[in-house]
C-alpha atoms as a PDB file:
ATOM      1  CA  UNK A   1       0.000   0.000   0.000  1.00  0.00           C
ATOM      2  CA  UNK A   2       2.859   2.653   0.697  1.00  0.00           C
ATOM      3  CA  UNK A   3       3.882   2.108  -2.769  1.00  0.00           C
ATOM      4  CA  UNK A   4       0.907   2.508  -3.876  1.00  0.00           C
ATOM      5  CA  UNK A   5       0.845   6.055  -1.888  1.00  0.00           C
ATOM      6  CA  UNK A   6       4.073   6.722  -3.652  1.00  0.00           C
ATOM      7  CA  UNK A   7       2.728   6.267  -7.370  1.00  0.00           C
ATOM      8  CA  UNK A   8      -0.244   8.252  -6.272  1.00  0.00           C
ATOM      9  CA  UNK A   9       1.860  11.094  -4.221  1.00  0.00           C
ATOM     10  CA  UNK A  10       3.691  11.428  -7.803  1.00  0.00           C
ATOM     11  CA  UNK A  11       0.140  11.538 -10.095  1.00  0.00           C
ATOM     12  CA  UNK A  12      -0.626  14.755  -7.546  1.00  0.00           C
ATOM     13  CA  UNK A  13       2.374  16.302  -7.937  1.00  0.00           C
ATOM     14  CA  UNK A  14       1.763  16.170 -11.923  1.00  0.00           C
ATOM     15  CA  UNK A  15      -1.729  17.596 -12.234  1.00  0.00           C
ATOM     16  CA  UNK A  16      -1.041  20.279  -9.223  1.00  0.00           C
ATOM     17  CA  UNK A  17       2.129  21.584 -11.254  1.00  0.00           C
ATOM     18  CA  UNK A  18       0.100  21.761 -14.753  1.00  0.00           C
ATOM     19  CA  UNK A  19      -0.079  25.808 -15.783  1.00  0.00           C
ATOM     20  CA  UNK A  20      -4.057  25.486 -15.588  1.00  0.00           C
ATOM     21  CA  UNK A  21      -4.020  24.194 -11.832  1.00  0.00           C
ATOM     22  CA  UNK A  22      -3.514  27.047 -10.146  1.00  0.00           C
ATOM     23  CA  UNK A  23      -7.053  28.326  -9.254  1.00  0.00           C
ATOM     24  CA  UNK A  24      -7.447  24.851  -7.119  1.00  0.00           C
ATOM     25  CA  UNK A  25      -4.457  25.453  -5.043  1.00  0.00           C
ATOM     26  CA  UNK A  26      -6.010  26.778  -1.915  1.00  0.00           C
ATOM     27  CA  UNK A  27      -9.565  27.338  -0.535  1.00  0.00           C
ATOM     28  CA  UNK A  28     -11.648  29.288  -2.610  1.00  0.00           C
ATOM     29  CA  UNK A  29     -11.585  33.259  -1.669  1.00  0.00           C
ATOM     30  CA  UNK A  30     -15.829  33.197  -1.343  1.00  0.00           C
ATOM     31  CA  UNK A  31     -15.699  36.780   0.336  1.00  0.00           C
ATOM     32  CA  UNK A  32     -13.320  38.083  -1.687  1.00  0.00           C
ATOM     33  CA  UNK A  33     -14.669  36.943  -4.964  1.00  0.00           C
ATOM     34  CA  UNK A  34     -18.136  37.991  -3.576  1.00  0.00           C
ATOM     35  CA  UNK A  35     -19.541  34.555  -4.064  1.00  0.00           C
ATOM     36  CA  UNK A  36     -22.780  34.694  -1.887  1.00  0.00           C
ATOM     37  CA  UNK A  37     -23.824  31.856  -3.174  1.00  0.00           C
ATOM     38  CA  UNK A  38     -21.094  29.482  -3.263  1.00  0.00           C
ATOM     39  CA  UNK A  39     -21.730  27.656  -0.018  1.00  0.00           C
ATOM     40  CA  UNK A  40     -25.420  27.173  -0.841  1.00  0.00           C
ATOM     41  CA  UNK A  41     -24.216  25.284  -4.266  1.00  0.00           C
ATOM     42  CA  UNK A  42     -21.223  24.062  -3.106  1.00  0.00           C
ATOM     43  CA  UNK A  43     -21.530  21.239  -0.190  1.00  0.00           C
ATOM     44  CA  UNK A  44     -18.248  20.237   0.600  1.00  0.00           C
ATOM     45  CA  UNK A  45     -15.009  22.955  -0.701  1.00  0.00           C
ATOM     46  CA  UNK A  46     -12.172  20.960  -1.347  1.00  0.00           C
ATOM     47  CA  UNK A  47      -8.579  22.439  -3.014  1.00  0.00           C
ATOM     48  CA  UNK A  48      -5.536  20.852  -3.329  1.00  0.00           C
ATOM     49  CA  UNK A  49      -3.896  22.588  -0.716  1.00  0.00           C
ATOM     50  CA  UNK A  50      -6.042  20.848   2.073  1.00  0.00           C
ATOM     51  CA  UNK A  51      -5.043  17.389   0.533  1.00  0.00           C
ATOM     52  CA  UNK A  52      -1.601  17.725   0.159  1.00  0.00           C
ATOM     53  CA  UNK A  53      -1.476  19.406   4.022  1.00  0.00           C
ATOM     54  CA  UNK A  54      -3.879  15.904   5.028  1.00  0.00           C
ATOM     55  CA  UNK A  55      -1.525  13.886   2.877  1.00  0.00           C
ATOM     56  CA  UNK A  56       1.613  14.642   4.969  1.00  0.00           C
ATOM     57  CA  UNK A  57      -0.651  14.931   7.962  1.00  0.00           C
ATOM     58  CA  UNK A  58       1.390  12.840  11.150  1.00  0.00           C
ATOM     59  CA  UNK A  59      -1.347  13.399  13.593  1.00  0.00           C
ATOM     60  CA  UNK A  60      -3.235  10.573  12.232  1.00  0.00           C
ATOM     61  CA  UNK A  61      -5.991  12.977  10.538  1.00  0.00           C
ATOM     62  CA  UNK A  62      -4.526  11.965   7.181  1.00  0.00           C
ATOM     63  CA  UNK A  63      -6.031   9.466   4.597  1.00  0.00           C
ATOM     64  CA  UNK A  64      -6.589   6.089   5.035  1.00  0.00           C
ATOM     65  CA  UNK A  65      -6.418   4.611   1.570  1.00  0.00           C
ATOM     66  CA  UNK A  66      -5.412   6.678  -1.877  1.00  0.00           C
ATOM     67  CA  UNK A  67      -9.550   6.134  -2.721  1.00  0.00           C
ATOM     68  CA  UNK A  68      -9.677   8.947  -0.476  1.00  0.00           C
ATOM     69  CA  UNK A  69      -7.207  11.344  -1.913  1.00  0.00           C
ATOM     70  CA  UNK A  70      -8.384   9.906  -5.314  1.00  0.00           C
ATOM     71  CA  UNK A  71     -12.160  11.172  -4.456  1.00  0.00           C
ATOM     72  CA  UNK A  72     -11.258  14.450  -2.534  1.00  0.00           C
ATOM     73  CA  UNK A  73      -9.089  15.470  -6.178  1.00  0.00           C
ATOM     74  CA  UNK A  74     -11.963  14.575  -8.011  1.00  0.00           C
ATOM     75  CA  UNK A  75     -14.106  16.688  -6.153  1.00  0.00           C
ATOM     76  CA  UNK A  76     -11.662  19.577  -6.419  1.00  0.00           C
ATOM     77  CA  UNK A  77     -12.567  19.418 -10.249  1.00  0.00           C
ATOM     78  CA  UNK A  78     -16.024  19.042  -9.821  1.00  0.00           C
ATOM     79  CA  UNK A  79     -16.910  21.912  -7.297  1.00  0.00           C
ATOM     80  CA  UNK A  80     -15.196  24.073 -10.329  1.00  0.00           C
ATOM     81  CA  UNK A  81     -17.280  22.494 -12.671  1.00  0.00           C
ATOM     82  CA  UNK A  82     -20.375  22.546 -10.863  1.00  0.00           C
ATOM     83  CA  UNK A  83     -19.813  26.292  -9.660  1.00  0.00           C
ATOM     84  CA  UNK A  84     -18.887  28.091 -12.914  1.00  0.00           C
ATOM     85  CA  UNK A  85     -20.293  27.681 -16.277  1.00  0.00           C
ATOM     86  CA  UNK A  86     -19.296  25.591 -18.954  1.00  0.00           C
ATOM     87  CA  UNK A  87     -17.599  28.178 -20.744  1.00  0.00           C
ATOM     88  CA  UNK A  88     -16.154  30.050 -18.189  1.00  0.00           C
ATOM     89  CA  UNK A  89     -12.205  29.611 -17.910  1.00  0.00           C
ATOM     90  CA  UNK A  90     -12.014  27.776 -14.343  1.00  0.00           C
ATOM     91  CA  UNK A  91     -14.546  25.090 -15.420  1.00  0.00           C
ATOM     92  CA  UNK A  92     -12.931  24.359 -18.236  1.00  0.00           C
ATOM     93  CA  UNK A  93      -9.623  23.962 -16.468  1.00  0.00           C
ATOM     94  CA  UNK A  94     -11.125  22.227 -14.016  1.00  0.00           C
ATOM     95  CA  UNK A  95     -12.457  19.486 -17.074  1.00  0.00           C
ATOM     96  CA  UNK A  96      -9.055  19.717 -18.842  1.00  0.00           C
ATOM     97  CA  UNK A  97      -7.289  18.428 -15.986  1.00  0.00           C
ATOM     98  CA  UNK A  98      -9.695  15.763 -14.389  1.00  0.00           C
ATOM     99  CA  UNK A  99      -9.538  14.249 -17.729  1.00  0.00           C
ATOM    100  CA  UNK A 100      -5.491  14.407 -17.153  1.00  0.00           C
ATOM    101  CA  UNK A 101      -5.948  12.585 -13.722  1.00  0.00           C
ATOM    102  CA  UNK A 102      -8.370  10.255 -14.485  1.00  0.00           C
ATOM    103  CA  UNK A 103      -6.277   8.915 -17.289  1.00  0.00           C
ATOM    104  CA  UNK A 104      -3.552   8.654 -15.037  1.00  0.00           C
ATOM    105  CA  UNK A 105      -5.459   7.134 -12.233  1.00  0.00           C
ATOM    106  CA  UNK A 106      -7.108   4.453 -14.424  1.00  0.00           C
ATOM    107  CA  UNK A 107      -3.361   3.191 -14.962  1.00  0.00           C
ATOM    108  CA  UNK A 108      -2.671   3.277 -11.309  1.00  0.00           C
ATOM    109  CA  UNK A 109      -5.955   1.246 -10.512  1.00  0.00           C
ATOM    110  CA  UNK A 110      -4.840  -2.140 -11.087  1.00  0.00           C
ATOM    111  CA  UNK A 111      -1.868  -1.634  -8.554  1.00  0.00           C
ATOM    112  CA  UNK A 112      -4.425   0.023  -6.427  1.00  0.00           C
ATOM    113  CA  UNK A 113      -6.669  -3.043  -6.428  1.00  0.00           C
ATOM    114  CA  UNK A 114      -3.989  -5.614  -5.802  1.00  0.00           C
ATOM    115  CA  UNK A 115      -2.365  -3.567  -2.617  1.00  0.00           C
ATOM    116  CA  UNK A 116      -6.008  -3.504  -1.455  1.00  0.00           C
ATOM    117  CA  UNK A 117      -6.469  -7.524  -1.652  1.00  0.00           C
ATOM    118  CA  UNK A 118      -3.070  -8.137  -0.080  1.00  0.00           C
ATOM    119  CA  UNK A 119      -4.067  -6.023   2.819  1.00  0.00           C
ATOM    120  CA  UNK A 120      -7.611  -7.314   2.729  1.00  0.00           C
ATOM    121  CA  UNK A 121      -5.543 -11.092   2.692  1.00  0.00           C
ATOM    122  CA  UNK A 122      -3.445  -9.697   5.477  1.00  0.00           C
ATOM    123  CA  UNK A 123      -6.113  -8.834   7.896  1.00  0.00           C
ATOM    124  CA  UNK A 124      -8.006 -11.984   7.104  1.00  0.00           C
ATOM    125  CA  UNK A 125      -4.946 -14.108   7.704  1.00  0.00           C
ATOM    126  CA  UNK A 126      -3.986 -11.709  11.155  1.00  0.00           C
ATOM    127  CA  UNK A 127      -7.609 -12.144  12.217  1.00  0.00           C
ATOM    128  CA  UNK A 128      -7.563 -16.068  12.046  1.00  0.00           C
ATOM    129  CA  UNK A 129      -4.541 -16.198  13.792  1.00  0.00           C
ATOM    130  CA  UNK A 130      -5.838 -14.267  16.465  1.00  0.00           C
ATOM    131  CA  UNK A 131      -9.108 -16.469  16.727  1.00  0.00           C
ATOM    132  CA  UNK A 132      -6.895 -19.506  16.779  1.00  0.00           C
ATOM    133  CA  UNK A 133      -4.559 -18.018  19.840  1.00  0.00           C
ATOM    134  CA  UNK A 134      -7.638 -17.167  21.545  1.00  0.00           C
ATOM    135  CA  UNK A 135      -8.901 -20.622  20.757  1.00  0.00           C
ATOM    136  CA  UNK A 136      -5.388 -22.012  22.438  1.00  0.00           C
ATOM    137  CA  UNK A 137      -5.621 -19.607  25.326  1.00  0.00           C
ATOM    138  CA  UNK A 138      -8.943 -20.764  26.092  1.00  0.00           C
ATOM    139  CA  UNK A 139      -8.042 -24.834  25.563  1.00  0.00           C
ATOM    140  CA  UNK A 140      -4.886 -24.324  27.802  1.00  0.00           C
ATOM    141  CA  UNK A 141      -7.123 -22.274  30.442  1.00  0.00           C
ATOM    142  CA  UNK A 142      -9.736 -25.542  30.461  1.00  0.00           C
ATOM    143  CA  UNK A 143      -6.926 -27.757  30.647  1.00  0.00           C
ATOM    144  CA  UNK A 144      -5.048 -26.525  33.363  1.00  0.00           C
ATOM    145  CA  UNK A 145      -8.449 -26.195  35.008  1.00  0.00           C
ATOM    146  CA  UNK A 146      -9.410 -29.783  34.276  1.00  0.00           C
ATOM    147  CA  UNK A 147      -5.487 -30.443  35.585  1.00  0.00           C
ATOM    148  CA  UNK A 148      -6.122 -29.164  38.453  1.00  0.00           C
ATOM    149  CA  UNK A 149      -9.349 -30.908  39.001  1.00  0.00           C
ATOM    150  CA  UNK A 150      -7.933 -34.299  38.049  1.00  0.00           C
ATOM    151  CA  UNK A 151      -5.430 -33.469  40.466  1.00  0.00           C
ATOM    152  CA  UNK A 152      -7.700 -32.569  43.130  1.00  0.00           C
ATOM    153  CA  UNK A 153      -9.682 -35.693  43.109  1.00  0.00           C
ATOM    154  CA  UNK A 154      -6.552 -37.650  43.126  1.00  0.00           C
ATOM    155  CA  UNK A 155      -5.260 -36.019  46.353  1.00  0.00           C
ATOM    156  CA  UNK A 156      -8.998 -36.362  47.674  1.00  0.00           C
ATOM    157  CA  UNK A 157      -8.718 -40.306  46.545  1.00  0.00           C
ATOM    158  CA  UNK A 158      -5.131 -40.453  47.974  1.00  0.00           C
ATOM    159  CA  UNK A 159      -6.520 -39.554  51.270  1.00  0.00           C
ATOM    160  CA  UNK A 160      -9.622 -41.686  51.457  1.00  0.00           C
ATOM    161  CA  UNK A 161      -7.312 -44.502  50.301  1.00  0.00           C
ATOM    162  CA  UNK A 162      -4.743 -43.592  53.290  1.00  0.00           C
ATOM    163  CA  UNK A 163      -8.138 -43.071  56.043  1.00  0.00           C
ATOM    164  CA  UNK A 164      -8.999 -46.782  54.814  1.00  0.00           C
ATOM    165  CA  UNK A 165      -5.765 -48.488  55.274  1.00  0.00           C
ATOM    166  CA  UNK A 166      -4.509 -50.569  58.106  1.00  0.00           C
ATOM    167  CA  UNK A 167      -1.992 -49.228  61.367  1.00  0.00           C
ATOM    168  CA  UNK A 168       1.588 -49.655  59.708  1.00  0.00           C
ATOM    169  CA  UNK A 169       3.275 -52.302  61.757  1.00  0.00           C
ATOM    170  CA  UNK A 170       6.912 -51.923  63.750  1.00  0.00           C
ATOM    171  CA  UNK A 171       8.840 -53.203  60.593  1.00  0.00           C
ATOM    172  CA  UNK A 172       7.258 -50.159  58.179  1.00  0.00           C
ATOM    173  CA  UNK A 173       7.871 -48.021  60.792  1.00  0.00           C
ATOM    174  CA  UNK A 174      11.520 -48.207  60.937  1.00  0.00           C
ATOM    175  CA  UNK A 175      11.399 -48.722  57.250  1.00  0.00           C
ATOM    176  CA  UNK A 176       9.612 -45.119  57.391  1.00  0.00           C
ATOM    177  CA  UNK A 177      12.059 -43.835  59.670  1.00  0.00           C
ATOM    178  CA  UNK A 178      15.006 -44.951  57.621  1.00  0.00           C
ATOM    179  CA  UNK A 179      13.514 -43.683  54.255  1.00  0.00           C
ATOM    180  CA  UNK A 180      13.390 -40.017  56.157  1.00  0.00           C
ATOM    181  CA  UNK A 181      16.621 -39.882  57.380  1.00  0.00           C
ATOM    182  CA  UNK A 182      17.434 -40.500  53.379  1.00  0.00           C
ATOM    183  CA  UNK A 183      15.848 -37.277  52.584  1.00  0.00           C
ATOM    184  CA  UNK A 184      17.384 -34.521  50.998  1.00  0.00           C
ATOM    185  CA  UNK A 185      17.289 -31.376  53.196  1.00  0.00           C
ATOM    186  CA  UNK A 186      14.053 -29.984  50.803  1.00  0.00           C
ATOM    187  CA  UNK A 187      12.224 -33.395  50.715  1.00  0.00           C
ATOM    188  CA  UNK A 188      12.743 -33.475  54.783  1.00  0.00           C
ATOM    189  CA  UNK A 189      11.317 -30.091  54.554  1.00  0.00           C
ATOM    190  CA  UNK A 190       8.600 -31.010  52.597  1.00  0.00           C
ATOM    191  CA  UNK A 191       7.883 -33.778  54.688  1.00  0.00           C
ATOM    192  CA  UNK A 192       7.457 -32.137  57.550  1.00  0.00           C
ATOM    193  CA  UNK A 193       4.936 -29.495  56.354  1.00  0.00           C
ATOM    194  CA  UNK A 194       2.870 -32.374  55.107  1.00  0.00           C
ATOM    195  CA  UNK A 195       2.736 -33.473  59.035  1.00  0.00           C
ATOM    196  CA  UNK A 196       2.142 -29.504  60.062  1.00  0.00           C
ATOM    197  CA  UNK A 197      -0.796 -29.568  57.418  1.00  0.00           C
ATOM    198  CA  UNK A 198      -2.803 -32.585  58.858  1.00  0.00           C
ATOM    199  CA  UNK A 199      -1.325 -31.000  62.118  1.00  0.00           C
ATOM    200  CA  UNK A 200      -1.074 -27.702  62.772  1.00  0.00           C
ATOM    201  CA  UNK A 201       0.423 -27.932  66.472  1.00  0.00           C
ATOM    202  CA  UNK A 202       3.583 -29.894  65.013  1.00  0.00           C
ATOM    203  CA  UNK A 203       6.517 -27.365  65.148  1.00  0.00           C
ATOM    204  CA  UNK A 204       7.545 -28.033  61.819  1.00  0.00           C
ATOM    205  CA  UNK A 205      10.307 -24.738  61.143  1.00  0.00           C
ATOM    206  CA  UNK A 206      11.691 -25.200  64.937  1.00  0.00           C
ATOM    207  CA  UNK A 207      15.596 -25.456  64.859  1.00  0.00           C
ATOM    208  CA  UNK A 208      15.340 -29.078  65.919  1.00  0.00           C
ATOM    209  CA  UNK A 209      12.377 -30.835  64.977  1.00  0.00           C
ATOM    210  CA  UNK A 210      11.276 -34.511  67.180  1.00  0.00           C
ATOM    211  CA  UNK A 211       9.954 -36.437  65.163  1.00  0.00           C
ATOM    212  CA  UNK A 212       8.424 -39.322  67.068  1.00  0.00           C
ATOM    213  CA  UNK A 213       6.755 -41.515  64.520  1.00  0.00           C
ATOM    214  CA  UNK A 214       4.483 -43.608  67.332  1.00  0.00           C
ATOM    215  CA  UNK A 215       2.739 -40.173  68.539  1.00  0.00           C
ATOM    216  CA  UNK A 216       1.930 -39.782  64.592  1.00  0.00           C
ATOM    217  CA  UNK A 217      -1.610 -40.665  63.198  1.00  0.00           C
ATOM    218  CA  UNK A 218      -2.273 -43.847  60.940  1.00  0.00           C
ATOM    219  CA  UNK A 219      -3.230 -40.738  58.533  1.00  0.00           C
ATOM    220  CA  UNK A 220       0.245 -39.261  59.088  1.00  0.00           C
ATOM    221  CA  UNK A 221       2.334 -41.934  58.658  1.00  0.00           C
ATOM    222  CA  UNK A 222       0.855 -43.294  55.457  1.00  0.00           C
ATOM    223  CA  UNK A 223       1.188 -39.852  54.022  1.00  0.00           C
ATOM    224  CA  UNK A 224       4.814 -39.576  55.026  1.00  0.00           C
ATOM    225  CA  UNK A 225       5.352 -43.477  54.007  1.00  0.00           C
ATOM    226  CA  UNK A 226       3.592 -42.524  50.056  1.00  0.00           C
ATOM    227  CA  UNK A 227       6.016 -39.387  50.229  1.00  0.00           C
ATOM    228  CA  UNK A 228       8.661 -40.391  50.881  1.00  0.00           C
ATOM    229  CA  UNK A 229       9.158 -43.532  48.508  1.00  0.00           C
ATOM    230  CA  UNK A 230       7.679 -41.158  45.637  1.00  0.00           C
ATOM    231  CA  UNK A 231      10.593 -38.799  46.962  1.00  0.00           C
ATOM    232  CA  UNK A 232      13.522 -41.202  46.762  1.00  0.00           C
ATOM    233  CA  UNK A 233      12.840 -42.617  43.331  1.00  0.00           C
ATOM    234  CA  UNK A 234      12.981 -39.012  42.387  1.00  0.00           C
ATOM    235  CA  UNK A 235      16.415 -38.484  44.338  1.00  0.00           C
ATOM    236  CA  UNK A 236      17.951 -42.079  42.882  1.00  0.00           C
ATOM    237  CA  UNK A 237      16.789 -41.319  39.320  1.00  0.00           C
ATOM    238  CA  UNK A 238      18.565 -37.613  40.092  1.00  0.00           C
ATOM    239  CA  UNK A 239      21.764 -39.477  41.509  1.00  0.00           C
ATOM    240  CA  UNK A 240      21.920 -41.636  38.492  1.00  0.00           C
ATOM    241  CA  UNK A 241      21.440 -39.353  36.041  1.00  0.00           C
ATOM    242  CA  UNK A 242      24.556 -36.918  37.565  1.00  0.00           C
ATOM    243  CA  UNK A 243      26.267 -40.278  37.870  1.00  0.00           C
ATOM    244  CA  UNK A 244      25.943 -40.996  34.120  1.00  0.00           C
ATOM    245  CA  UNK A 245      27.009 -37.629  33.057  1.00  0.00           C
ATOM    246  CA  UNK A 246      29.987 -37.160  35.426  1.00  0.00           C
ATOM    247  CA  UNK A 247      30.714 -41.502  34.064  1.00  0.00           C
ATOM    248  CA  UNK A 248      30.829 -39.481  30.240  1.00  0.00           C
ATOM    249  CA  UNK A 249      32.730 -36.247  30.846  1.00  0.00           C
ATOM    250  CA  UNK A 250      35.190 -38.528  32.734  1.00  0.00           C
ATOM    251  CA  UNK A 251      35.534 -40.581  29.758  1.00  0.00           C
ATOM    252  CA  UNK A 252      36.041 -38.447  27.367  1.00  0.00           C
ATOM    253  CA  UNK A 253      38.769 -36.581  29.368  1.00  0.00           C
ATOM    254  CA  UNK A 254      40.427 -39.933  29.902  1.00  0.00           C
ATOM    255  CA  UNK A 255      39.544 -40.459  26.020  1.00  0.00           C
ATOM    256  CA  UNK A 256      41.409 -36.527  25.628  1.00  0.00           C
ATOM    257  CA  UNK A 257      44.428 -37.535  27.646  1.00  0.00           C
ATOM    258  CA  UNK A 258      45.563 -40.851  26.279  1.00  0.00           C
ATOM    259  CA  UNK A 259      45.130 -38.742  22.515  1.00  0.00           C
ATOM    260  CA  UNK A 260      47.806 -36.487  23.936  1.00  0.00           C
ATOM    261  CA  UNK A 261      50.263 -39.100  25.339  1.00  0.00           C
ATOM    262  CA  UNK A 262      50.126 -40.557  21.765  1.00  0.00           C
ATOM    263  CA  UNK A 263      50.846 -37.425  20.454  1.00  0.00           C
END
């Protein structure tokens, strides 16, 4: 479309430098010409003037679209004509050069009507792609949602599972006990919390926590005793992961070094 301005910008620059286009170059003079009348024929003045000072306009008051200029020169031309007789001077200037401009503008039409489907194309194309982001937004909003649900009723499941269970016996106890003292220092952290949740009179941030396991709940203990095996897989599979990288970068400096000795 800005090239499209361009070729038009260059079409008004033609027909406002032609000798015969100077009675169009600024408003009218109605008082001084003593045109009473000129207002009551004349709906909407127009001079070329006030479209080249809305052409460059940077306030965004300027055209939209070269239709506009294209209709606002044409009406330049046709106030004249519409105003003055046919055989006065200014009307048939006015004639003389909208037959210039039309000419001219009939060759820049074609242009005109492809920039106009490429931006039409544009703003279809921008508009879908806005529907379909909104469409994501809203399927990621009613899946996290439904997440959360699903994750919810687990919990809620979790615990009417754990309510349900038997007492742990002596051997699971230890076995609990054990598994705890495996904890890493944020796992033992969240453990704790999870006993300050169910209760709330278990000093769970004191500087030295007692933890006696046989003043716990059934509730309590199962909790921990879910936690904390789901919380040492998680610190094994970390520990052999770290193990597996430090197992490569160790041999490929060993690889590295025995390249050098052979050098």
């Amino acid at each position: 479309m800005k090239e499209v301005m361009h070729q038009f910008s260059i079409i008004f620059h033609q027909i406002t430098h032609q000798r015969w286009a100077w009675p169009f170059m600024e408003p009218v003079d109605v008082e001084g010409l003593g045109l009473h009348d000129y207002y009551q024929i004349i709906e909407k003045p127009m001079d070329f003037g006030t479209i080249k000072r809305k052409m460059n306009a940077k306030d965004g008051s300027g055209y939209k679209n070269v239709r506009e200029i294209y209709s606002d020169v044409r009406l330049v031309f046709e106030n004249a004509m519409k105003y003055n007789g046919e055989k006065n001077d200014v009307h048939i200037m006015a004639k003389t050069l909208l037959e210039k401009f039309e000419k001219k503008w009939l060759q820049l039409l074609p242009k005109v009507a492809q920039a106009e489907r490429e931006k039409e194309e544009a703003r279809v194309l921008l508009e879908a792609k806005r529907a379909q982001e909104a469409t994501y937004a809203k399927m990621t909003k009613d899946i996290r949602h439904a997440l959360c649900d699903v994750d919810e009723q687990l919990k809620n499941l979790k615990e009417m599972v754990i309510k349900k269970c038997r007492k742990l016996s002596t051997h699971e106890k230890l076995a609990l006990k054990k598994n705890l003292s495996r904890l890493n220092g944020g796992n033992l952290l969240k453990a704790m919390s999870i006993i300050h949740e169910i209760d709330p009179t278990f000093q769970h941030d004191a500087p030295q926590v007692d933890l006696d396991l046989d003043r716990q709940s059934d509730f309590i203990l199962w909790k921990l005793n879910l936690f904390t095996k789901e919380a040492l897989e998680d610190q094994d599979k970390a520990a052999a992961e770290e193990m597996a990288v430090n197992h490569n970068v160790n041999t490929e400096d060993q690889k590295n070094t025995n390249k050098r000795r052979k050098l």
